[in-house]
C-alpha atoms as a PDB file:
ATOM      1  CA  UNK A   1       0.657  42.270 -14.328  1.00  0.00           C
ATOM      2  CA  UNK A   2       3.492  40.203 -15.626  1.00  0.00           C
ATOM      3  CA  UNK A   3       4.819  39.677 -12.195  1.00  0.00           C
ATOM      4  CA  UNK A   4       1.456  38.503 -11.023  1.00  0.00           C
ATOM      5  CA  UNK A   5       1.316  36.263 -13.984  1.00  0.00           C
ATOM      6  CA  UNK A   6       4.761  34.956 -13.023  1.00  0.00           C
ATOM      7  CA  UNK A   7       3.859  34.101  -9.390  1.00  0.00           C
ATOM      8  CA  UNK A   8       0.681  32.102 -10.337  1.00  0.00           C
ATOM      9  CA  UNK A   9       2.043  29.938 -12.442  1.00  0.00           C
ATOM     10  CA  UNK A  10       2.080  26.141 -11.432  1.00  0.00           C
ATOM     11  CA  UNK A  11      -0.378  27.169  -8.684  1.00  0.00           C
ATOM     12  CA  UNK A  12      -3.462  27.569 -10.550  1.00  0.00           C
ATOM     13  CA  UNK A  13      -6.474  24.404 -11.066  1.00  0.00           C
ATOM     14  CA  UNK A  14      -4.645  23.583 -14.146  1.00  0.00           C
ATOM     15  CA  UNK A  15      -1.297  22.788 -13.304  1.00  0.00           C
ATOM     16  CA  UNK A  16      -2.458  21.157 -10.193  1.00  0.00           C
ATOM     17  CA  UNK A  17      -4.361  18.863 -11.693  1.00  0.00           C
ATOM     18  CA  UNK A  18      -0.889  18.122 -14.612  1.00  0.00           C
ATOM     19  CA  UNK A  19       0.960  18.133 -11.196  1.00  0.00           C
ATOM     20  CA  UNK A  20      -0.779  15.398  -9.518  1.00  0.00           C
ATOM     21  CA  UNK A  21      -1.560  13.478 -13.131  1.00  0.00           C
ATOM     22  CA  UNK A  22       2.355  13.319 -13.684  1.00  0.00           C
ATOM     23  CA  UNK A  23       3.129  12.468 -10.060  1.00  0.00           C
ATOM     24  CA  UNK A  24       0.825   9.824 -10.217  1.00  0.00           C
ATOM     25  CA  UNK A  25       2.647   8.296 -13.415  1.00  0.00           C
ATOM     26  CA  UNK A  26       6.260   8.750 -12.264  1.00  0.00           C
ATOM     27  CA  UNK A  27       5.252   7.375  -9.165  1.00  0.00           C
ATOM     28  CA  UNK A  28       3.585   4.507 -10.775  1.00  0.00           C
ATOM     29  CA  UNK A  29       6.198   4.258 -13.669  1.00  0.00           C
ATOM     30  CA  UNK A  30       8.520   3.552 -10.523  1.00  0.00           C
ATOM     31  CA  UNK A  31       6.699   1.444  -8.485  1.00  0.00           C
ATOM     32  CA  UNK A  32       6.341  -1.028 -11.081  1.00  0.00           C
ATOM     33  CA  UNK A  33      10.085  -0.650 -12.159  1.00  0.00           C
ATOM     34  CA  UNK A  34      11.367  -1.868  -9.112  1.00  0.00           C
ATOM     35  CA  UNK A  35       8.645  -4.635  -8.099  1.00  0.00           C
ATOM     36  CA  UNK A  36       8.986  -5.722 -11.395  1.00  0.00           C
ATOM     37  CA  UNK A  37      11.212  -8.986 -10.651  1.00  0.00           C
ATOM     38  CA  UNK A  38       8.537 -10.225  -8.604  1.00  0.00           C
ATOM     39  CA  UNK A  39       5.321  -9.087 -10.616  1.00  0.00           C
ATOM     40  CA  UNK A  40       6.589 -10.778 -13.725  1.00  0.00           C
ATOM     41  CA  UNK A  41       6.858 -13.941 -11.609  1.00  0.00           C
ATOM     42  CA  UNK A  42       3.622 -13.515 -10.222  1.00  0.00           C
ATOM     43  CA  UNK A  43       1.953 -13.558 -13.797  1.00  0.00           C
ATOM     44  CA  UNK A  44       3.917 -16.394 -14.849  1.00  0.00           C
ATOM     45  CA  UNK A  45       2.973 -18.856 -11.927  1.00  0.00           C
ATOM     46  CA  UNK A  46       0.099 -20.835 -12.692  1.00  0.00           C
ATOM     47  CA  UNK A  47      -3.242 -20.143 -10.514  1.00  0.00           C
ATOM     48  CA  UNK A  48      -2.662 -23.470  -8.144  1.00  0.00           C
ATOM     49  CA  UNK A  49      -2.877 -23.568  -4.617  1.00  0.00           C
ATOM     50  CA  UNK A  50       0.592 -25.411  -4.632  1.00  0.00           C
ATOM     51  CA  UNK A  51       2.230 -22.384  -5.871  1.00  0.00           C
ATOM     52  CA  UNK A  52       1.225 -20.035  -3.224  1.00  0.00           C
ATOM     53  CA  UNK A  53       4.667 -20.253  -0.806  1.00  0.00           C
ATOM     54  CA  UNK A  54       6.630 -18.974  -5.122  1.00  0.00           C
ATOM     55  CA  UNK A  55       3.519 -16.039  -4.974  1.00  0.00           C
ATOM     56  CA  UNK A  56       4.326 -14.982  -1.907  1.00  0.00           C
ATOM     57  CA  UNK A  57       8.094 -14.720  -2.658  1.00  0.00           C
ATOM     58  CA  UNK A  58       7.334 -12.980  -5.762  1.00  0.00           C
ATOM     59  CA  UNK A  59       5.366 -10.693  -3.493  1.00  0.00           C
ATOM     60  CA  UNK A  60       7.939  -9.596  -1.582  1.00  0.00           C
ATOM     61  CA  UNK A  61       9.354  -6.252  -3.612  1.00  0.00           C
ATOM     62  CA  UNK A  62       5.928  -4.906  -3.392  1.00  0.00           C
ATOM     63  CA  UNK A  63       5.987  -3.472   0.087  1.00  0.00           C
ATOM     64  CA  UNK A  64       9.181  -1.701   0.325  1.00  0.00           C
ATOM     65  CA  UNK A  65       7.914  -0.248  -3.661  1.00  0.00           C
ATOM     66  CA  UNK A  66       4.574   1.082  -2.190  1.00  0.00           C
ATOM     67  CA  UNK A  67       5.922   1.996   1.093  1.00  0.00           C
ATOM     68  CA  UNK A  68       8.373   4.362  -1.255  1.00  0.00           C
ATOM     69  CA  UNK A  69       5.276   5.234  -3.386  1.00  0.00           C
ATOM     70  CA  UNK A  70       2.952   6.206  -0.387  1.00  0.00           C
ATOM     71  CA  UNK A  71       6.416   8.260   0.877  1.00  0.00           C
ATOM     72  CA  UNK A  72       6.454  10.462  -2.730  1.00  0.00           C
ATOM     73  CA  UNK A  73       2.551  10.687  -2.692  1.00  0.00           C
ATOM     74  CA  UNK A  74       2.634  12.431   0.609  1.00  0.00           C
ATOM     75  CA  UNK A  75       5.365  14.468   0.043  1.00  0.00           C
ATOM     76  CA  UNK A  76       4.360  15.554  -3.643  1.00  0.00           C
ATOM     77  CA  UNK A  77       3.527  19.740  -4.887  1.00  0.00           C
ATOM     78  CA  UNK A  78       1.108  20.815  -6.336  1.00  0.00           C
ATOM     79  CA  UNK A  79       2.924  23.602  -8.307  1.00  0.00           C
ATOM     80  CA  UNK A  80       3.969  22.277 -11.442  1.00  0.00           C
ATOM     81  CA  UNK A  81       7.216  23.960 -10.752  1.00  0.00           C
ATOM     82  CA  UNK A  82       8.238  22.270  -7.694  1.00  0.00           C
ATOM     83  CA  UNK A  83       7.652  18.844  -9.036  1.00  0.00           C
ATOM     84  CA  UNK A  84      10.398  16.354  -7.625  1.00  0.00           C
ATOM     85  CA  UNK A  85       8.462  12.722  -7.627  1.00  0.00           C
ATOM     86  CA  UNK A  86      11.308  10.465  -8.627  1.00  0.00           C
ATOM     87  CA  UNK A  87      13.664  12.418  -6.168  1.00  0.00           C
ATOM     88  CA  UNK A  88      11.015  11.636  -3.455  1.00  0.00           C
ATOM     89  CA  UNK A  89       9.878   8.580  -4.592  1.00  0.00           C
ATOM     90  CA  UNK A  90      13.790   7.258  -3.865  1.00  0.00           C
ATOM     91  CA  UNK A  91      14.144   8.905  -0.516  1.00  0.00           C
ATOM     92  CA  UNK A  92      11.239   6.808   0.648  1.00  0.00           C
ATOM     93  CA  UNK A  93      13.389   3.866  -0.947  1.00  0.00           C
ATOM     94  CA  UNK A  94      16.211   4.344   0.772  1.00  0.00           C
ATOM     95  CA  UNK A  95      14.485   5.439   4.345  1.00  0.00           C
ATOM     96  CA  UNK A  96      11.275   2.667   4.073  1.00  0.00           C
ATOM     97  CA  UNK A  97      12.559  -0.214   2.237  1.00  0.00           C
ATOM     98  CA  UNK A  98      14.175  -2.384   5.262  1.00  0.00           C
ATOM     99  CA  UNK A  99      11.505  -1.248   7.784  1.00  0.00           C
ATOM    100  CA  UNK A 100       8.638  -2.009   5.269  1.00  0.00           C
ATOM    101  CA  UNK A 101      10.216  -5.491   5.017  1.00  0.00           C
ATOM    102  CA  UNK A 102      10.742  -6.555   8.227  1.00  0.00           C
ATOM    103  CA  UNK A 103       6.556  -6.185   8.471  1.00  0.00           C
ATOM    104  CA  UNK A 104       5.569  -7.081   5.091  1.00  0.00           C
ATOM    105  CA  UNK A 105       7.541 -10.494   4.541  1.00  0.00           C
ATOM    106  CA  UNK A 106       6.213 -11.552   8.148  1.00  0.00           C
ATOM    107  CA  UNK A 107       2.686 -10.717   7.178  1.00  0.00           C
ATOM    108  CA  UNK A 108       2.721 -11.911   4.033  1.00  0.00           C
ATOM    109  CA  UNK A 109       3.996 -15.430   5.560  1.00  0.00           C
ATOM    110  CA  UNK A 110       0.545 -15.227   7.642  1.00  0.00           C
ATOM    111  CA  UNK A 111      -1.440 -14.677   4.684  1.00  0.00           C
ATOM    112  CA  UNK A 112      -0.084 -17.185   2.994  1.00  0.00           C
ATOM    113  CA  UNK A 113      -0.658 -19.618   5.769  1.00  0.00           C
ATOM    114  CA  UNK A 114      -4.226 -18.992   6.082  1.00  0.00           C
ATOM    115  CA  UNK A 115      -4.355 -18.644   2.166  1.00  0.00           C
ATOM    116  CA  UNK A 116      -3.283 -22.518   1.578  1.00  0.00           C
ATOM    117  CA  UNK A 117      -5.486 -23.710   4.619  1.00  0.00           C
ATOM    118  CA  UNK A 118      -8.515 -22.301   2.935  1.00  0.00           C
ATOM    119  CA  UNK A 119      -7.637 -23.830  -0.297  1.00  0.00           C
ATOM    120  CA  UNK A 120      -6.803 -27.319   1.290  1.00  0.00           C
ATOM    121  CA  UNK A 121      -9.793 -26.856   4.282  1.00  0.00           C
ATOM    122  CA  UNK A 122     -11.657 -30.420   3.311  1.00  0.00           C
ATOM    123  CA  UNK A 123      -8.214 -31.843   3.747  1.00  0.00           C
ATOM    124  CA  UNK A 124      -7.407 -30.252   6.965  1.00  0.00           C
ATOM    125  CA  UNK A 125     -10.378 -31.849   8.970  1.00  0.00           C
ATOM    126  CA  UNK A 126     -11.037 -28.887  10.812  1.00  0.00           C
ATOM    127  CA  UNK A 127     -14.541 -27.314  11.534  1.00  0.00           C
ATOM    128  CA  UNK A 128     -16.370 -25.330   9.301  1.00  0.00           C
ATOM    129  CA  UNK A 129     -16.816 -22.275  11.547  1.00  0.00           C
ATOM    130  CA  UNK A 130     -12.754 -22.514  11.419  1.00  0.00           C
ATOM    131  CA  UNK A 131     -12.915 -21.478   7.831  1.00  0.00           C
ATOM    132  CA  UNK A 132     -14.615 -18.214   8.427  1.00  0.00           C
ATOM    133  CA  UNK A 133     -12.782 -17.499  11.268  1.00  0.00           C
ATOM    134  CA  UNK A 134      -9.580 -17.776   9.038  1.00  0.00           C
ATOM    135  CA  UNK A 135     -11.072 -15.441   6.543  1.00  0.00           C
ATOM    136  CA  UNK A 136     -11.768 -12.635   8.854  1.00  0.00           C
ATOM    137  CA  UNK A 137      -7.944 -12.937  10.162  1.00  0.00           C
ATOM    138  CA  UNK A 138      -6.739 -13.082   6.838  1.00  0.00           C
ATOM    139  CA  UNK A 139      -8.912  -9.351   6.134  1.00  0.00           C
ATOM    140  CA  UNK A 140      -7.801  -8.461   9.584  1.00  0.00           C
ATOM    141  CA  UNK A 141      -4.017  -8.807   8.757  1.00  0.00           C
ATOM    142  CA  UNK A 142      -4.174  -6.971   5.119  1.00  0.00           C
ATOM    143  CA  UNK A 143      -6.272  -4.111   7.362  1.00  0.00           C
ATOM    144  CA  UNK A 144      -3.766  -4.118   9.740  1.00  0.00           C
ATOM    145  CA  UNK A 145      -0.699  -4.354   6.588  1.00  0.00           C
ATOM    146  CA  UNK A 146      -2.113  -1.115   5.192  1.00  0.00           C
ATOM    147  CA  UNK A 147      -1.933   0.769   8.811  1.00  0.00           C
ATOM    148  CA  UNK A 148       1.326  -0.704   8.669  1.00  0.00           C
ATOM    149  CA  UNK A 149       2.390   0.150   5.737  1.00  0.00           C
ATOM    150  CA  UNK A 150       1.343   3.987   6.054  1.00  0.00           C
ATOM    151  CA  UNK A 151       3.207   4.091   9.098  1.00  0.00           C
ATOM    152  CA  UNK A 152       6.009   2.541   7.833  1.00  0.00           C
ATOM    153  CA  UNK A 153       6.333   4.990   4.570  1.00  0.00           C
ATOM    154  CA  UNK A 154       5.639   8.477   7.119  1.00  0.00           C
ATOM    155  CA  UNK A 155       7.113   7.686   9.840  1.00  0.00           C
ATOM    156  CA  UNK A 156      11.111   6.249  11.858  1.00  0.00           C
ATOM    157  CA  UNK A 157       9.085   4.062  14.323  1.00  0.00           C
ATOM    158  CA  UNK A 158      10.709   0.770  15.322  1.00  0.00           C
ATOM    159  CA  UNK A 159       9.126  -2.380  13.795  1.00  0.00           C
ATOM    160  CA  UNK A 160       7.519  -3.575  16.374  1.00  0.00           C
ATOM    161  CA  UNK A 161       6.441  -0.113  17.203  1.00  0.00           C
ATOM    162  CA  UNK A 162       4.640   0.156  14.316  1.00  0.00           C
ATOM    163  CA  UNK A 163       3.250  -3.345  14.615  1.00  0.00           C
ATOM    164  CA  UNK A 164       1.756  -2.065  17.643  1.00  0.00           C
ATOM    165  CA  UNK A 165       0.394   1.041  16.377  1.00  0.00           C
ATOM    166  CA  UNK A 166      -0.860  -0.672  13.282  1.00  0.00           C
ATOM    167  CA  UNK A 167      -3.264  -2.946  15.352  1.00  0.00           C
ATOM    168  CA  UNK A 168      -3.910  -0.277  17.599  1.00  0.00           C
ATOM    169  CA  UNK A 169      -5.661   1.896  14.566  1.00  0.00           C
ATOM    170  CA  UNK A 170      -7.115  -0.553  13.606  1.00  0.00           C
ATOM    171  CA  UNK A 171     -10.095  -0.094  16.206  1.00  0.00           C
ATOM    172  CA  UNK A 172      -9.590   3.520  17.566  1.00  0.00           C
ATOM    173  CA  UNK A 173      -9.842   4.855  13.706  1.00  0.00           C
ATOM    174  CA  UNK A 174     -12.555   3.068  12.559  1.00  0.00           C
ATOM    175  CA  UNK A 175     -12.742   5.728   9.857  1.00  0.00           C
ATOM    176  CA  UNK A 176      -9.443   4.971   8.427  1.00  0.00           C
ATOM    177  CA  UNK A 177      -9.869   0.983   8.586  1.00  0.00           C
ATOM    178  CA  UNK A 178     -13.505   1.033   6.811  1.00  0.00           C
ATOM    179  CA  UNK A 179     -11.711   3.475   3.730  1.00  0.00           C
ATOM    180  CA  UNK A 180      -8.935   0.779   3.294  1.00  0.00           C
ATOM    181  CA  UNK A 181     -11.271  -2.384   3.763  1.00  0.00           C
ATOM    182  CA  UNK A 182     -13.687  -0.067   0.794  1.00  0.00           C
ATOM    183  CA  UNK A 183     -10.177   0.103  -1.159  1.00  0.00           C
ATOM    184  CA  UNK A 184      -9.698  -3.467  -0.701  1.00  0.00           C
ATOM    185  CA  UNK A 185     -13.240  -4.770  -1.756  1.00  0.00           C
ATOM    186  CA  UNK A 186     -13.297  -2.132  -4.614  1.00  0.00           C
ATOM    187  CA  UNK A 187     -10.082  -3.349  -5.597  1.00  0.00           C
ATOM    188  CA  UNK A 188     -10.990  -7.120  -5.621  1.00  0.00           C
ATOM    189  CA  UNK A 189     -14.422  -6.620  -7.148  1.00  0.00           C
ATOM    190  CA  UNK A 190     -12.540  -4.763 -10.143  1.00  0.00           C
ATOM    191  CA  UNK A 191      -9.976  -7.275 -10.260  1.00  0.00           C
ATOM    192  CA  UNK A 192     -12.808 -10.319 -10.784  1.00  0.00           C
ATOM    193  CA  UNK A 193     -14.857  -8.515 -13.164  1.00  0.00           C
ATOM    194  CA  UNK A 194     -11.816  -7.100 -15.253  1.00  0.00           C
ATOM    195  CA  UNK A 195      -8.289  -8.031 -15.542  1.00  0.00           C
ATOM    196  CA  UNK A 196      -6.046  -9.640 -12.578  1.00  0.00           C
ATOM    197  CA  UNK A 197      -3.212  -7.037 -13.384  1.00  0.00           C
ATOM    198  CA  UNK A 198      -6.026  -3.974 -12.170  1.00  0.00           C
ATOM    199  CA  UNK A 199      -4.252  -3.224  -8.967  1.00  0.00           C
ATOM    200  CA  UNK A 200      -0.815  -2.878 -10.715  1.00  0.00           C
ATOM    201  CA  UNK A 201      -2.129  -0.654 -13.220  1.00  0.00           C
ATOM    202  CA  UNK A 202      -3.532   1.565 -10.573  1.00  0.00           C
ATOM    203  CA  UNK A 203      -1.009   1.284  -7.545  1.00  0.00           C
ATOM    204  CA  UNK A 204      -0.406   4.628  -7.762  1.00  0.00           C
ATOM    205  CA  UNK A 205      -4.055   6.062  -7.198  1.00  0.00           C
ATOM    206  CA  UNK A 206      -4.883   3.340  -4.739  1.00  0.00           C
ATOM    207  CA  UNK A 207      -2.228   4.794  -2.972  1.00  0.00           C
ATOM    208  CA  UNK A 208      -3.179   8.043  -3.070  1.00  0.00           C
ATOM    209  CA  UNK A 209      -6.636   6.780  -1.509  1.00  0.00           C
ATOM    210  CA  UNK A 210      -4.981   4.844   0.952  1.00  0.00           C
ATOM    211  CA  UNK A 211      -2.997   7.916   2.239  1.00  0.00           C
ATOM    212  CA  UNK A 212      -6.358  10.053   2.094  1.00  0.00           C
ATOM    213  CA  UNK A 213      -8.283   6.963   4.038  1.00  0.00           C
ATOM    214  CA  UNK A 214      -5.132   6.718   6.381  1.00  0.00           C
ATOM    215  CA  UNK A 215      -5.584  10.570   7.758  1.00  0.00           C
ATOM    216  CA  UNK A 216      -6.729  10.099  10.860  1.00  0.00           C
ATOM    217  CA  UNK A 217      -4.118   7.952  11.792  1.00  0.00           C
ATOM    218  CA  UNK A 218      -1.176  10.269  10.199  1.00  0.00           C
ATOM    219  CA  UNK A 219      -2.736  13.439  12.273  1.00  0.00           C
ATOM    220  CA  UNK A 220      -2.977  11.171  15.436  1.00  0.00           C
ATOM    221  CA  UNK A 221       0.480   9.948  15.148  1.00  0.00           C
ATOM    222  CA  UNK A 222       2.075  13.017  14.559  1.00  0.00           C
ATOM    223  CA  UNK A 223       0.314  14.844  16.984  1.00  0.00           C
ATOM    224  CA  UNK A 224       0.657  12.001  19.998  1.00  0.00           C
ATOM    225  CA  UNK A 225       3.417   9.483  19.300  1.00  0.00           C
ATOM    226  CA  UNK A 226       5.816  11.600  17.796  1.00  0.00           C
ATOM    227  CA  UNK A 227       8.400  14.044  19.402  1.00  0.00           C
END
């Protein structure tokens, strides 16, 4: 009985659940350790349209930090014994943080393009349809940013591999695009109703969703564009 005893342990709903609740706060402990530079900008800049360019800058540490964060989540136990998420969480550092920026700072330079047109439209004399036509590209390129990003964190593609696989998901797994663009509207609604630092406080579940939403297009790429 004792050896039985000894072999379930970690494995049982218990410590699954303590795994995953102290994955989820080492993983999120480190996420916001090293984006912190740029967050505590963020918070400090004032909310004007003229500091969007600094915002964007200040941005920038975020997507090689969740590209390592989506890395640990995938790779995390779920026996409390076998629980190495700071160990994985800097492996994904060190593997994803120059291909996640080579994407991210490039769409993040779109976004803030669109981001100051919209706020300076009236001034821009352009037609109206123009404005929601900008809007949908702007959702478009955070859609395709969290393909990316998944792809990025899982996977040695190329960048412009990934660019292209990223926009190719975006329509062949409709399944996977509607559970990030529900993550995305969730996360915006809670952000307006409740605090503007809600998505750093919960990066790490987010996350987790993401990689859930992002299935389809983990299973396709390893089973057709991978070796």
């Amino acid at each position: 009985m004792s050896t039985v005893r000894a072999d379930a342990f970690g494995t049982g709903p218990l410590s699954r659940a303590a795994a995953l609740i102290h994955t989820l706060v080492t993983v999120e402990a480190l996420l916001l350790l090293t984006a912190a530079p740029g967050l505590a900008g963020l918070f400090l800049l004032a909310p004007e349209p003229a500091n969007l360019p600094l915002a964007a800058l200040c941005l920038l540490p975020l997507g090689p930090s969740a590209a390592a964060a989506l890395y640990a989540l995938h790779h995390r136990s779920g026996d409390l014994t076998e629980l190495r998420p700071a160990r994985a969480f800097l492996r994904g550092w060190r593997l994803g943080a120059g291909p996640a920026l080579k994407l991210w700072a490039p769409l993040l330079a779109w976004l803030t393009v669109i981001a100051f047109t919209l706020t300076h439209f009236p001034a821009a004399g352009l037609p109206g349809w123009w404005a929601s036509l900008l809007a949908v590209t702007g959702v478009g390129g955070l859609l395709w940013g969290a393909h990316a990003l998944v792809l990025t964190a899982l996977f040695a593609f190329r960048a412009r591999d990934t660019a292209r696989l990223a926009a190719y998901f975006l329509a062949k797994q409709p399944r996977a695009t509607l559970g990030a663009l529900s993550l995305m509207i969730l996360t915006a609604a809670g952000t307006a109703l409740l605090t503007e630092a809600l998505p750093a406080l919960l990066s790490a579940p987010l996350l987790l969703s993401l990689l859930h939403a992002g299935r389809p297009v983990i299973e396709e790429t390893r089973e057709h564009f991978t070796a």
